[in-house]
N, C-alpha and C. Protein backbone atom coordinates (compact mmCIF):
# COMPACT_ATOMS: atom_id res chain seq x y z
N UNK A 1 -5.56 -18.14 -4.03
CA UNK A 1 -5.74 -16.73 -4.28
C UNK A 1 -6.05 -15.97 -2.99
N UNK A 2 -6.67 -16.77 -2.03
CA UNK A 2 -7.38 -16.29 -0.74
C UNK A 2 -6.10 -15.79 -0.02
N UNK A 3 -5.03 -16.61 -0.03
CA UNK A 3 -4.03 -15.97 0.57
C UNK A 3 -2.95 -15.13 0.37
N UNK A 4 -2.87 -14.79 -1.19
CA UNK A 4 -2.41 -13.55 -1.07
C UNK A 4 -2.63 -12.53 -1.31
N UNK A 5 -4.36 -12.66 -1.36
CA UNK A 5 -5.14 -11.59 -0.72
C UNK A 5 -4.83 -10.88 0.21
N UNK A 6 -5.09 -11.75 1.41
CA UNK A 6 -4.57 -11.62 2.77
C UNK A 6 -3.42 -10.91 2.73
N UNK A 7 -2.23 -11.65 2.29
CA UNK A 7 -1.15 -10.85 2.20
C UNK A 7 -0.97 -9.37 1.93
N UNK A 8 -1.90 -9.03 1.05
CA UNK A 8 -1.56 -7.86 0.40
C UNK A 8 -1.98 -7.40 1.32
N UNK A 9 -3.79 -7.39 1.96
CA UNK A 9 -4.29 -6.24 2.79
C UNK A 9 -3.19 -6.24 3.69
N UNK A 10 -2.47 -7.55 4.53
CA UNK A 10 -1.80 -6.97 5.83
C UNK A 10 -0.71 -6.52 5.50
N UNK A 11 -0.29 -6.35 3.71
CA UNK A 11 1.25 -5.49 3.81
C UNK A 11 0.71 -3.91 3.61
N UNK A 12 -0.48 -3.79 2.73
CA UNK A 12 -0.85 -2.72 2.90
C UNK A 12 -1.57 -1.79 3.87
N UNK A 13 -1.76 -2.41 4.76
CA UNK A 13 -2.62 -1.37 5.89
C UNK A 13 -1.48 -1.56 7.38
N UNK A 14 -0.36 -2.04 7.00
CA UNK A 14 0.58 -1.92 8.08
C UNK A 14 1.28 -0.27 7.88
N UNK A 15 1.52 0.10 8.87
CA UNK A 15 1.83 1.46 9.42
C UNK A 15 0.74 2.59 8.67
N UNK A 16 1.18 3.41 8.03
CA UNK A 16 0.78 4.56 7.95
C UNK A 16 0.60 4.23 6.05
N UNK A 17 0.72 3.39 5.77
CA UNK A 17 0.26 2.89 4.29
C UNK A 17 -1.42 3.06 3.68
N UNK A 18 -2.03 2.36 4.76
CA UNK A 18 -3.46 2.24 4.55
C UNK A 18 -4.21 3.51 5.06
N UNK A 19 -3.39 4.31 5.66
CA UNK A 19 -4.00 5.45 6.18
C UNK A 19 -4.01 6.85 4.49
N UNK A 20 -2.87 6.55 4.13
CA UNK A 20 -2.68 7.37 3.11
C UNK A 20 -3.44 6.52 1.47
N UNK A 21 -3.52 5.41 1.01
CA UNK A 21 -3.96 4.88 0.41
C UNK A 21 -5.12 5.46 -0.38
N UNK A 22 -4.96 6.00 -1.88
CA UNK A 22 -5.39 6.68 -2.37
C UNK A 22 -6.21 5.73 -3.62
N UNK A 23 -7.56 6.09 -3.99
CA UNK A 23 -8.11 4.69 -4.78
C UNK A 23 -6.96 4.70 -6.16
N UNK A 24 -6.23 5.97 -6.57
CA UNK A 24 -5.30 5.45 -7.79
C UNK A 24 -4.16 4.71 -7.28
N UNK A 25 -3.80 4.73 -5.82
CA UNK A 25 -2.76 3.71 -5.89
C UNK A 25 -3.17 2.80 -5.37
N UNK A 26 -4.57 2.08 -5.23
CA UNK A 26 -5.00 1.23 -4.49
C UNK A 26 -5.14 0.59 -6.10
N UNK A 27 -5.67 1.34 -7.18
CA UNK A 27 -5.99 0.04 -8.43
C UNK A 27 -5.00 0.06 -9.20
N UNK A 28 -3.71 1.14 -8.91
CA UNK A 28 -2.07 0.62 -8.77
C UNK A 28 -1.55 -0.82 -8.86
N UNK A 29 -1.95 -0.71 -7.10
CA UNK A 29 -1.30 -1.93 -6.87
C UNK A 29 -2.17 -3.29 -7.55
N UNK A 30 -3.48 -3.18 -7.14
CA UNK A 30 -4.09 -4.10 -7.59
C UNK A 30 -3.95 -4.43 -9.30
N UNK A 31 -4.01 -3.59 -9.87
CA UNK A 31 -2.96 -3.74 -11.38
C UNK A 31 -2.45 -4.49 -10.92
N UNK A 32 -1.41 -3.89 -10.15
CA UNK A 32 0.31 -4.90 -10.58
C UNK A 32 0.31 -6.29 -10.12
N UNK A 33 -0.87 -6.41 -9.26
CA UNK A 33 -0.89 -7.78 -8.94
C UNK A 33 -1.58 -8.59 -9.91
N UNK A 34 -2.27 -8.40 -10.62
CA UNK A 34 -3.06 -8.74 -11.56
C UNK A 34 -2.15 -8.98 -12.87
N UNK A 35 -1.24 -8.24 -13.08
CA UNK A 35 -0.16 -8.67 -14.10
C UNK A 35 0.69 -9.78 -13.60
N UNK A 36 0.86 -9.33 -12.65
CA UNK A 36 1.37 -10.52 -11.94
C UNK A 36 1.20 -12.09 -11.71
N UNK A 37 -0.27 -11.69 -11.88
CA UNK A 37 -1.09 -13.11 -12.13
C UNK A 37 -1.56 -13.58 -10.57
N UNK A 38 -1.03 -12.60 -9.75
CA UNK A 38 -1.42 -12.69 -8.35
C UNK A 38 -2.96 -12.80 -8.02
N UNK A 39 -3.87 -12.32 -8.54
CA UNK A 39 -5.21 -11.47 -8.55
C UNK A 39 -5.53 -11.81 -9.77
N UNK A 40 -7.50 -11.96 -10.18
CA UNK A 40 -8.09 -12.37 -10.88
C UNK A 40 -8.35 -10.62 -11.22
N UNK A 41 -8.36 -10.47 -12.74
CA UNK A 41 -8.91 -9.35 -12.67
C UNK A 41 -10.60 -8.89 -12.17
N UNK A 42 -11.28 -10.00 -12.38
CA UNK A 42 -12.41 -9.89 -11.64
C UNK A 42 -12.37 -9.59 -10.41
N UNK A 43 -11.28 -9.77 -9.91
CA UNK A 43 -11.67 -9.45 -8.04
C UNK A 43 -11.18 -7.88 -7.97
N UNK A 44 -10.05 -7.89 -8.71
CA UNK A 44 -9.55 -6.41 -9.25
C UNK A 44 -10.50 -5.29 -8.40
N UNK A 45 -11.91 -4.63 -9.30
CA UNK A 45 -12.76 -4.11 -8.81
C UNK A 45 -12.68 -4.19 -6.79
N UNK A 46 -13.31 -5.38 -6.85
CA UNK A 46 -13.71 -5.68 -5.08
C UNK A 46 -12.65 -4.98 -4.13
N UNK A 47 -11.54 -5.91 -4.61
CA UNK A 47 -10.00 -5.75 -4.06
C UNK A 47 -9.93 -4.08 -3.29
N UNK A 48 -10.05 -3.03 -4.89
CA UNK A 48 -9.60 -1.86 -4.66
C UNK A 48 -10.37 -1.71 -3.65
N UNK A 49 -11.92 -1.30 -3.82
CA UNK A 49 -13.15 -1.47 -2.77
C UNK A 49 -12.48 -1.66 -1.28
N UNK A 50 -12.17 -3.05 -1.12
CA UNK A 50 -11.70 -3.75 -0.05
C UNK A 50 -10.70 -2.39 0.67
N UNK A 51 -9.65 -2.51 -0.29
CA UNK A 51 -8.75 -1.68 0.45
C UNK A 51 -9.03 -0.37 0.94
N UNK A 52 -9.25 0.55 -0.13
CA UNK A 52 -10.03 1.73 0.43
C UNK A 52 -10.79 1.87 1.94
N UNK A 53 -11.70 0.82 1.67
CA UNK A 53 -12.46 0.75 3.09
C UNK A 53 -11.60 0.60 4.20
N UNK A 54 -10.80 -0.38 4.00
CA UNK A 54 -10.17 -0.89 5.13
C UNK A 54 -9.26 0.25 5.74
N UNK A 55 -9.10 1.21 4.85
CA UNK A 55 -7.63 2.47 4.61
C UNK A 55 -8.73 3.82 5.55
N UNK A 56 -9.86 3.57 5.27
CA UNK A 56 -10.70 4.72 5.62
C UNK A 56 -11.18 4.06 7.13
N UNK A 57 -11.68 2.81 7.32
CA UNK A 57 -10.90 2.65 8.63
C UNK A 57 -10.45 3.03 9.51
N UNK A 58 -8.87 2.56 9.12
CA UNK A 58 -7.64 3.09 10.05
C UNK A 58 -7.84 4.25 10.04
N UNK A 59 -8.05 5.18 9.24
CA UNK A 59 -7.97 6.82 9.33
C UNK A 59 -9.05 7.22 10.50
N UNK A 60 -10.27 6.36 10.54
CA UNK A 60 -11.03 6.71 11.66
C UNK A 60 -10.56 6.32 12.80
N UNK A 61 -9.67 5.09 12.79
CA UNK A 61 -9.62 4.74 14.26
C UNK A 61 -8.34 5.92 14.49
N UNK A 62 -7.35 5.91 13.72
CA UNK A 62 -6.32 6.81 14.22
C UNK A 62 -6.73 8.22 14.59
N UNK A 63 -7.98 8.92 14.24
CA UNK A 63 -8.37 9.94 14.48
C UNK A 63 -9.16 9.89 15.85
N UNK A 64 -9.45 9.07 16.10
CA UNK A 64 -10.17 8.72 17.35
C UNK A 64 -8.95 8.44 18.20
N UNK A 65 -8.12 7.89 17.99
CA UNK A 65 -6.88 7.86 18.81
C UNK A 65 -6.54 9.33 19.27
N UNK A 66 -6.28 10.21 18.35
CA UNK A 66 -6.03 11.20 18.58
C UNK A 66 -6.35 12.04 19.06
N UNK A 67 -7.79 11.90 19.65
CA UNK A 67 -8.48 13.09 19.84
C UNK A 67 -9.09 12.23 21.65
N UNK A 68 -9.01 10.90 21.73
CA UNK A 68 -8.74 10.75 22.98
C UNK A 68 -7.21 10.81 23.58
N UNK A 69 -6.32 10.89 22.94
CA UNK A 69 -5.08 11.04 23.77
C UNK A 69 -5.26 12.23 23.55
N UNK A 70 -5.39 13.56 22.97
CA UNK A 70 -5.45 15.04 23.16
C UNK A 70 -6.02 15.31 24.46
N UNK A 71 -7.44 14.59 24.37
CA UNK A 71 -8.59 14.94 25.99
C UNK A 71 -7.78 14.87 26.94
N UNK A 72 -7.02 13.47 27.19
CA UNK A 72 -5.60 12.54 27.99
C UNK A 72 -5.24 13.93 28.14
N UNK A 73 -4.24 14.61 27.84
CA UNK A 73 -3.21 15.18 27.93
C UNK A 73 -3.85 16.63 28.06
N UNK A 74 -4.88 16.85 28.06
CA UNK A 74 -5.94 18.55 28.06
C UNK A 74 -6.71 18.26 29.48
N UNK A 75 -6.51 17.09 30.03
CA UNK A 75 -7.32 16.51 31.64
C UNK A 75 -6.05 16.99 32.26
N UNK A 76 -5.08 15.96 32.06
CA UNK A 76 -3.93 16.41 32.60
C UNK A 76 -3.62 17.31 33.41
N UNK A 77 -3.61 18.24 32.21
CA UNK A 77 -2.96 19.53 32.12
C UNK A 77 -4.19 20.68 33.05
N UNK A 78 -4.89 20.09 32.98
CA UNK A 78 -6.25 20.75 34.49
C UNK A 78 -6.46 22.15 33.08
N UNK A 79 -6.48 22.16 31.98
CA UNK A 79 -6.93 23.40 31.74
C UNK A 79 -8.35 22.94 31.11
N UNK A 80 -9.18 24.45 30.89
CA UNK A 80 -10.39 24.81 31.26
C UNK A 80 -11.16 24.27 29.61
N UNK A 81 -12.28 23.25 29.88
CA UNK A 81 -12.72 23.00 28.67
C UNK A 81 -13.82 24.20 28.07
N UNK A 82 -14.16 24.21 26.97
CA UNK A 82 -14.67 25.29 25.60
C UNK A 82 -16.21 25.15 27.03
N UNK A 83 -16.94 23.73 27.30
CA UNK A 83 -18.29 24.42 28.17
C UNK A 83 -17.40 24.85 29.75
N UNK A 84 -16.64 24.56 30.29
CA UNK A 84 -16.26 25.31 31.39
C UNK A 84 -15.89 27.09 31.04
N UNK A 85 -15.40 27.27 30.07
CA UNK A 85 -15.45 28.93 29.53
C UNK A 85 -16.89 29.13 29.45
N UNK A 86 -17.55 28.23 28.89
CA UNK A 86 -19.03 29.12 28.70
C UNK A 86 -19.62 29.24 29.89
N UNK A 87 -18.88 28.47 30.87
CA UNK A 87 -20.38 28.67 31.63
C UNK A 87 -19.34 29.48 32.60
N UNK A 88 -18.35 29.69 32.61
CA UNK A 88 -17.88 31.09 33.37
C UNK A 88 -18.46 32.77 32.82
N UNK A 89 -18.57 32.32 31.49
CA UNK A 89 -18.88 33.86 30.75
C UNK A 89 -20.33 33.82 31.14
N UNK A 90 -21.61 33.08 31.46
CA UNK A 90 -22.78 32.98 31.62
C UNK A 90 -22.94 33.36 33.19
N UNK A 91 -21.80 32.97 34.36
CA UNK A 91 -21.50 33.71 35.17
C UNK A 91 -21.80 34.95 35.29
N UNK A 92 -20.42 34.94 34.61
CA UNK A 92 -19.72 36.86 34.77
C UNK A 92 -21.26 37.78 33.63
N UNK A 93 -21.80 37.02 33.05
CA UNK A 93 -23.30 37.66 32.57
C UNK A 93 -24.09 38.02 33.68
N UNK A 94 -24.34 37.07 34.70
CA UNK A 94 -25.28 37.32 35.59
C UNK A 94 -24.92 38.38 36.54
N UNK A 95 -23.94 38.18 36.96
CA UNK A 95 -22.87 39.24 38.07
C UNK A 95 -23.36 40.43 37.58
N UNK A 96 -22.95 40.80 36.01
CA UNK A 96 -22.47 42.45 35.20
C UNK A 96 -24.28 42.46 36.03
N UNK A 97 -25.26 41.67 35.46
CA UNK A 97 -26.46 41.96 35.28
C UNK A 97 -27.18 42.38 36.42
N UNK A 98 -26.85 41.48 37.62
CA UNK A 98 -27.28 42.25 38.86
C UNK A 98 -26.20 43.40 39.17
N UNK A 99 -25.07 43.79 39.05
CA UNK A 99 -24.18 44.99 39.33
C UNK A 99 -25.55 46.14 38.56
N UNK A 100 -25.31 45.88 37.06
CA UNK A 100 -26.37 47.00 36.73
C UNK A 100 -27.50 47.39 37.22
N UNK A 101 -28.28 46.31 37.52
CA UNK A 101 -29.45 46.49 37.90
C UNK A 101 -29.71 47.13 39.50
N UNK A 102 -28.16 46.95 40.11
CA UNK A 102 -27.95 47.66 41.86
C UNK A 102 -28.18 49.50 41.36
N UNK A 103 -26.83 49.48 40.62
CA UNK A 103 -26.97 50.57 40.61
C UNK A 103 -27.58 51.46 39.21
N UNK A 104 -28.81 51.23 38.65
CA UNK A 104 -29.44 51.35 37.97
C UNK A 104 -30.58 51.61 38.25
């Protein structure tokens, strides 16, 4: 049974499967394996569990992928990060502030 356990998680969390993996088609499949006679319905429960997690996972690591290759490609590109704007506008605050205060 242990192994086509196995099987299933690595057919299901290959590509973009386990990322989308929704708990109704996670106790879907686990149904169909279970008719199948593949799966104990007792593990049934765990199984779905199993997958989900494993599906929520990938969604974290791929989001973390994404948001370091964005940085990647926003370094790159030499443009100006959200605290480099702030601390130009905290600048151009001080400047206006002594300008006023010259001629004030």
């Amino acid at each position: 049974m242990a192994s086509v356990k196995e099987l299933l998680e690595q057919s299901v969390l290959m590509g973009l499967g386990a990322i989308s993996m929704t708990r109704e088609s996670a106790q879907n499949l686990v149904e169909e394996m279970v008719k199948r006679g593949q799966a104990q319905r007792e593990e049934a429960s765990e199984m779905v569990e199993q997958l989900l997690k494993r599906g929520e996972s990938e969604r974290n690591s791929l989001r973390q992928l994404v948001r370091d290759e964005v940085h990647a490609v926003l370094k790159e590109l030499n443009l100006p990060t959200q605290a480099d704007l702030e601390a130009l506008h905290q600048k151009l605050d001080a400047i206006l502030a002594k300008l006023e205060a010259q001629s004030g």
